[in-house]
C-alpha atoms as a PDB file:
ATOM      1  CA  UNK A   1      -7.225  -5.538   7.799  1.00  0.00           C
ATOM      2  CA  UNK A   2      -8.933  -8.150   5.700  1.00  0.00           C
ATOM      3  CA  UNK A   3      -6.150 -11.124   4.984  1.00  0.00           C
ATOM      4  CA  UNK A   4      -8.069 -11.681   1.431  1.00  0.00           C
ATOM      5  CA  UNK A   5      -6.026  -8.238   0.207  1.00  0.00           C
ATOM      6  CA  UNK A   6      -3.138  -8.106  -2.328  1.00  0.00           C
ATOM      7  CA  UNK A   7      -0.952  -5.329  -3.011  1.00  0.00           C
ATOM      8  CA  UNK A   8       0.213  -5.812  -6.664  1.00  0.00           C
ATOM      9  CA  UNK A   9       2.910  -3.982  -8.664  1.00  0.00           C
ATOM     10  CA  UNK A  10       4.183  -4.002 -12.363  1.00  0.00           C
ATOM     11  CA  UNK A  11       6.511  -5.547 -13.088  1.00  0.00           C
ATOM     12  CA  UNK A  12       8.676  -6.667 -16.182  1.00  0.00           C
ATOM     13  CA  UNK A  13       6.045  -8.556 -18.546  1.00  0.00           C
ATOM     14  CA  UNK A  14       3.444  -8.541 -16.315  1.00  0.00           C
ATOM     15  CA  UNK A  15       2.176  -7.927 -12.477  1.00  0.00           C
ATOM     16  CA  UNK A  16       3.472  -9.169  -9.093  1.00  0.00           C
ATOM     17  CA  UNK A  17       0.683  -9.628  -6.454  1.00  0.00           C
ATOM     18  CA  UNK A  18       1.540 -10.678  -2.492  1.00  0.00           C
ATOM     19  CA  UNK A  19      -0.843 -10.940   0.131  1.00  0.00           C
ATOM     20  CA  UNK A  20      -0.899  -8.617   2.777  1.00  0.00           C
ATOM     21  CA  UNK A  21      -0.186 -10.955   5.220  1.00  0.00           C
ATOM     22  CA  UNK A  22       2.844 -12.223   3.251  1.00  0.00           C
ATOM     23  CA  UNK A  23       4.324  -8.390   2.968  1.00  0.00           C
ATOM     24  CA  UNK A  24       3.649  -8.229   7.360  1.00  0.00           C
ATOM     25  CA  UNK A  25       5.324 -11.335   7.553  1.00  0.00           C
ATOM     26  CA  UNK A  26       8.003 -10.657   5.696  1.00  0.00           C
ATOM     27  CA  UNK A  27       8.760  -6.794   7.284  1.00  0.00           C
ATOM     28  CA  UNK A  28       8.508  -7.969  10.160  1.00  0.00           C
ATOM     29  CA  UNK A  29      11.503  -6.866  12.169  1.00  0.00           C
ATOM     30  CA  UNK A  30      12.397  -3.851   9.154  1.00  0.00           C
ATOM     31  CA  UNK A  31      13.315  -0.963  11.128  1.00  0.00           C
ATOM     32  CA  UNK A  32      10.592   2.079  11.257  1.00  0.00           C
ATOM     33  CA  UNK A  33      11.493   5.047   9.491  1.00  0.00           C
ATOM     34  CA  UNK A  34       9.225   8.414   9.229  1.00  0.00           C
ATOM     35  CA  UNK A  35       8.439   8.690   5.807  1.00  0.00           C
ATOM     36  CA  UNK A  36       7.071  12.418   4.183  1.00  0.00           C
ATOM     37  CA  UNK A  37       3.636  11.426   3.025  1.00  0.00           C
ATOM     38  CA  UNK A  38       4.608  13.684  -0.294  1.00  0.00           C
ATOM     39  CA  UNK A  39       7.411  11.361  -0.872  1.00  0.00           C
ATOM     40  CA  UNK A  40       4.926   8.798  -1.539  1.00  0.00           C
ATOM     41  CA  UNK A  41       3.594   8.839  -4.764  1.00  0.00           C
ATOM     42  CA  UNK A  42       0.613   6.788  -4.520  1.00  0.00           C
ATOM     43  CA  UNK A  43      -1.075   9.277  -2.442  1.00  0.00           C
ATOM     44  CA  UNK A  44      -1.252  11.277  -5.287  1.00  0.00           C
ATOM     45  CA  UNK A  45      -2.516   8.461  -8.121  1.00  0.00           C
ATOM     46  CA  UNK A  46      -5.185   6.193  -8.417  1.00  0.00           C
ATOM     47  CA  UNK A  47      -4.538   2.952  -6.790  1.00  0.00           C
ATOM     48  CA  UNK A  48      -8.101   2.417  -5.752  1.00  0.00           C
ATOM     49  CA  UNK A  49     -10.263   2.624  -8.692  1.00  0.00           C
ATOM     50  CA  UNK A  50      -8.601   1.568 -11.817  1.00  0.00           C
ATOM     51  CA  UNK A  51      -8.975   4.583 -13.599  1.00  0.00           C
ATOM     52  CA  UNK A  52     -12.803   4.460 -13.935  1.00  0.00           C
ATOM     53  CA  UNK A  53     -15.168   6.995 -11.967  1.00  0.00           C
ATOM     54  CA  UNK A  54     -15.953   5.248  -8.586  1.00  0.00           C
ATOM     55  CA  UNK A  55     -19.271   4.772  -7.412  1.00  0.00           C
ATOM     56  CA  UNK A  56     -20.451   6.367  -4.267  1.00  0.00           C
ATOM     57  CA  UNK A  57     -20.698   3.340  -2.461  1.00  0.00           C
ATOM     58  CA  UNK A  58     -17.098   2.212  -3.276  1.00  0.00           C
ATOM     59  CA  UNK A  59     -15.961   5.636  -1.888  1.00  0.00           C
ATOM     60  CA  UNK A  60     -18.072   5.135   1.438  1.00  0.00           C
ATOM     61  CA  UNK A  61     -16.335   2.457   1.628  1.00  0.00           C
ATOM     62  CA  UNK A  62     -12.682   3.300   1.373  1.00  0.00           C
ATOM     63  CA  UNK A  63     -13.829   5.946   3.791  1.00  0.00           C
ATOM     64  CA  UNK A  64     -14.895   3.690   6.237  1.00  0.00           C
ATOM     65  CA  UNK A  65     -11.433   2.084   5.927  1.00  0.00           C
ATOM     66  CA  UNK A  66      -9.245   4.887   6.540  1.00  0.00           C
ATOM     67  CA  UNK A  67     -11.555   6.014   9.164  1.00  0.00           C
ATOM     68  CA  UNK A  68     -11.003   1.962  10.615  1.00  0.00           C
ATOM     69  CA  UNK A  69      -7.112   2.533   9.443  1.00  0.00           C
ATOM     70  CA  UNK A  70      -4.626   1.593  12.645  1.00  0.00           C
ATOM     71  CA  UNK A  71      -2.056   4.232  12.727  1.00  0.00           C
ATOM     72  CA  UNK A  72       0.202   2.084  14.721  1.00  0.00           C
ATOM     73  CA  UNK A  73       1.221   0.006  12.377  1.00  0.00           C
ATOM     74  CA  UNK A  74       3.837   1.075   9.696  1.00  0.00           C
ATOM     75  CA  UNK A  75       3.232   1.513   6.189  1.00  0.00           C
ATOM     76  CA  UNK A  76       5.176  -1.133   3.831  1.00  0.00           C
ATOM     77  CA  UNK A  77       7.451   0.345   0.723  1.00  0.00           C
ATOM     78  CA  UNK A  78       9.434  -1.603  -2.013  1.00  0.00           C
ATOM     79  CA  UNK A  79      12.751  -1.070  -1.720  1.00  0.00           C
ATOM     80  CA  UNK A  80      12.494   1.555  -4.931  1.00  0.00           C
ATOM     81  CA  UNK A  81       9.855   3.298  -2.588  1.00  0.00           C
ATOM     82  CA  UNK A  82       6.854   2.509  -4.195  1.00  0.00           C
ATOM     83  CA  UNK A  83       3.759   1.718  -1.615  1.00  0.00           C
ATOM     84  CA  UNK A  84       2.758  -1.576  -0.665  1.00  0.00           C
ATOM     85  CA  UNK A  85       0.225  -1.747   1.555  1.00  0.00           C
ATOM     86  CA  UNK A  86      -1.060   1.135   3.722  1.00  0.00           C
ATOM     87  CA  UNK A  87      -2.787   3.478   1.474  1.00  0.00           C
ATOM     88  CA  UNK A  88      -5.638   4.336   3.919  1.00  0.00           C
ATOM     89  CA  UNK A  89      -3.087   4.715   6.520  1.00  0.00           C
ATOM     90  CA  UNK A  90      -1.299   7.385   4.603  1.00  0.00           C
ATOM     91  CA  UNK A  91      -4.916   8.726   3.826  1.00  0.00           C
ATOM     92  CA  UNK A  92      -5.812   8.732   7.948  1.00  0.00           C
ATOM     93  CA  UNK A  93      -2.549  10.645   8.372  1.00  0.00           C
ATOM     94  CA  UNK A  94      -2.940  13.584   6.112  1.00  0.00           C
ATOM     95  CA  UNK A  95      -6.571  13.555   7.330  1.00  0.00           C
ATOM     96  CA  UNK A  96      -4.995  14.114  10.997  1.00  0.00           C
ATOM     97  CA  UNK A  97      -2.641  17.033   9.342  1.00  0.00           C
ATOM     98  CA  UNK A  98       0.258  14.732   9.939  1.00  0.00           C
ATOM     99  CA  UNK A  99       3.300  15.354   7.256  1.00  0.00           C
ATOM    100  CA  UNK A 100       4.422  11.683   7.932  1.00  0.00           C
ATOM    101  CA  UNK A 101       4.086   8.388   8.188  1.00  0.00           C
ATOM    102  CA  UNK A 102       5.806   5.239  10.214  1.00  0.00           C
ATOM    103  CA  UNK A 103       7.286   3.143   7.520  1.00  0.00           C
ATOM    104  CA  UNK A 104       9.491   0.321   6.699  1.00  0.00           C
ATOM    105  CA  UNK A 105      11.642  -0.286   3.792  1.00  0.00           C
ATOM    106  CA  UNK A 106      12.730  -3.419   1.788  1.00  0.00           C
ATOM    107  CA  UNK A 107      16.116  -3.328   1.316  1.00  0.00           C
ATOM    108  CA  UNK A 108      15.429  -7.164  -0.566  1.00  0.00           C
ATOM    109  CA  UNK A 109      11.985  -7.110  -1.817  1.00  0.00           C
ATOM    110  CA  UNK A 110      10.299 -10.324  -1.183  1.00  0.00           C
ATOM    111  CA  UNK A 111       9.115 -12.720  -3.894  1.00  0.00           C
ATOM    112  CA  UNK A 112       6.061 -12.356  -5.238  1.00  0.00           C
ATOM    113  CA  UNK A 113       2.857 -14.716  -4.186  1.00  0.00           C
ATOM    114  CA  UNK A 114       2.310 -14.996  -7.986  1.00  0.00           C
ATOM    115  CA  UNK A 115       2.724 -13.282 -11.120  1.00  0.00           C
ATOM    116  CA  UNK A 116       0.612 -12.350 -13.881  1.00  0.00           C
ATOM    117  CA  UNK A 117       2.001 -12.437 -17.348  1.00  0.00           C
ATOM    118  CA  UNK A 118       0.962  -9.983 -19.927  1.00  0.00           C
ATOM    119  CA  UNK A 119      -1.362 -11.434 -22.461  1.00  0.00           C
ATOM    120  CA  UNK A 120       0.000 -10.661 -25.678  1.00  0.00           C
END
């Protein structure tokens, strides 16, 4: 996993980003649950491509990263479920067949890295 990566959701006014290494360091220790990979609603939207038709090249890519993906390491939900980090994970494992994932939970999210304030 490259430590350069964010996960970012919206938030009110604006967007919440952490680093990926923030959201392991702060899991760390979450107990591992198996999650149903059609409970998580990412799998099913665009979190890749910002709602613009990829190039082939940026879809080789992502392919190369699930392919790369670690399966041994949990995927990381919010604690309203939403995904966090592990989307090629959760891409790997219905790849595999697999109906679930290993995930953890925040029960507290974590604070943000840094927010981004709508521009009005």
């Amino acid at each position: 996993m490259r430590i350069t990566e964010k996960c970012s959701l919206d938030v009110p006014g604006g967007r919440a980003f952490w680093w990926t290494k923030s959201l392991w360091a702060a899991s760390e220790g979450l107990p591992v649950l198996q999650v149903a990979i059609a409970d998580i609603r990412e799998f099913d939207e665009d979190c890749w491509f910002g709602g613009r038709a990829p190039s082939c090249r940026e879809v080789a890519e992502h392919a190369r990263r699930i392919q790369e993906a670690d399966l041994g390491h949990p995927v990381i939900l919010h604690s309203d479920g939403q995904l966090m980090d592990g989307g090629h994970r959760i891409a790997k494992a219905w790849l595999e067949g697999r109906e679930a994932v290993d995930a953890v939970r925040f029960t507290v999210d974590p604070e943000p890295d840094w927010v981004e304030l709508d521009q009005p």
